[in-house]
Protein backbone atom coordinates (compact mmCIF):
# COMPACT_ATOMS: atom_id res chain seq x y z
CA UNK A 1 -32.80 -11.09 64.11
CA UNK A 2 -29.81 -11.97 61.68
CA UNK A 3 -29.31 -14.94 64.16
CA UNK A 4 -32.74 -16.97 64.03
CA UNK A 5 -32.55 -17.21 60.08
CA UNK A 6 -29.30 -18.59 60.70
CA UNK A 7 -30.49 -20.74 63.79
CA UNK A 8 -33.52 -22.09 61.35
CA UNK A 9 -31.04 -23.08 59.20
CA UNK A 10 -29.00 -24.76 61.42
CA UNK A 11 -32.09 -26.40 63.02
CA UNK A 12 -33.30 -28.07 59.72
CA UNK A 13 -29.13 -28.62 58.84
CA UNK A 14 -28.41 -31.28 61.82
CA UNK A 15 -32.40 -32.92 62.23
CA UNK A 16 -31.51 -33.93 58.04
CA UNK A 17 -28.56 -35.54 59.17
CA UNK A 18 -29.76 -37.16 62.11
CA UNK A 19 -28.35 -34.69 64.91
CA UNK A 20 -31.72 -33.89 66.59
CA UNK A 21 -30.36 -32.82 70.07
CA UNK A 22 -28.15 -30.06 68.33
CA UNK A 23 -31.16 -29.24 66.34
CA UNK A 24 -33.42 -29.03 70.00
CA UNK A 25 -30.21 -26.88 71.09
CA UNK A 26 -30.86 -24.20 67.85
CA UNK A 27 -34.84 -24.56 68.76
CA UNK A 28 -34.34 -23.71 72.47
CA UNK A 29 -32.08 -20.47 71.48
CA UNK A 30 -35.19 -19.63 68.90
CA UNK A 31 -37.41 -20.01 71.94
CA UNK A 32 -34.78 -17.47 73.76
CA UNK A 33 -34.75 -15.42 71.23
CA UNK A 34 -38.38 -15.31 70.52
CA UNK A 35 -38.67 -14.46 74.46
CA UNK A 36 -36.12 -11.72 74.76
CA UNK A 37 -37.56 -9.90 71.84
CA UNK A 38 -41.72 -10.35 72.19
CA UNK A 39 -42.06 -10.98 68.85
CA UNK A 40 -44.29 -12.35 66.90
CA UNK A 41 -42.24 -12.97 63.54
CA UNK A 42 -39.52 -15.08 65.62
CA UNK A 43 -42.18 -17.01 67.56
CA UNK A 44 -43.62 -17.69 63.93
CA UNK A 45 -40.24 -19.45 63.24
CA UNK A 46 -40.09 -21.21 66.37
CA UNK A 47 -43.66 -22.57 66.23
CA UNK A 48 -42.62 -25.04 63.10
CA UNK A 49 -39.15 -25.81 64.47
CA UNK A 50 -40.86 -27.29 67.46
CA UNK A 51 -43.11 -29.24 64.81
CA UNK A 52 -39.76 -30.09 63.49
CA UNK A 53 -38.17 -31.57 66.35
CA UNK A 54 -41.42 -33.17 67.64
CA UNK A 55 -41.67 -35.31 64.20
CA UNK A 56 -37.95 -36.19 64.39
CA UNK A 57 -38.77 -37.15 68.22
CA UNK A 58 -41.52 -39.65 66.40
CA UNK A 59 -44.12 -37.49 67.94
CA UNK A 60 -46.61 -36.55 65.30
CA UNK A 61 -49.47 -35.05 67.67
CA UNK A 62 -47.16 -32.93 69.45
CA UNK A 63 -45.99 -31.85 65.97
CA UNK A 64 -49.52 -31.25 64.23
CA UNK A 65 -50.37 -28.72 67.52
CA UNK A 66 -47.07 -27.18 66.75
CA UNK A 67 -47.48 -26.70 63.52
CA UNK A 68 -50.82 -25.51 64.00
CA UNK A 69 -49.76 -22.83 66.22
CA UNK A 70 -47.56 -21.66 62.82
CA UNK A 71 -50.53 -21.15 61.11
CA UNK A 72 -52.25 -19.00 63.27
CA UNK A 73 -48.87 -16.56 62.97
């Protein structure tokens, strides 16, 4: 569990500086993660990374369902 807050950070780390296919990289291990475990709290984190990388794709409806998904967590 230690690992997604660090992958989160990481994710929002390289899309700031511009590095969004690292930052997809950090999102897909959240998805793993999220996966392996069945739980809710880590797919709450991955729900508004993928917001994240869809609005750094320049994909703003992908991003709004996203982080829509979030909210319901």
């Amino acid at each position: 569990m230690r690992r997604a807050g660090l992958l989160s950070a990481h994710l929002e780390i390289m899309l700031a500086s511009g590095d969004v296919q690292e930052g997809r990289r950090a999102r897909d291990e959240l998805h793993e993660l999220a996966d392996a475990f069945d739980a809710d709290a880590l797919r709450a984190v991955v729900a508004p990374a993928d917001g994240a990388i869809a609005l750094a794709e320049g994909d703003p409806y992908a991003a709004l369902a996203s982080l829509r998904r979030a909210f319901d967590f």
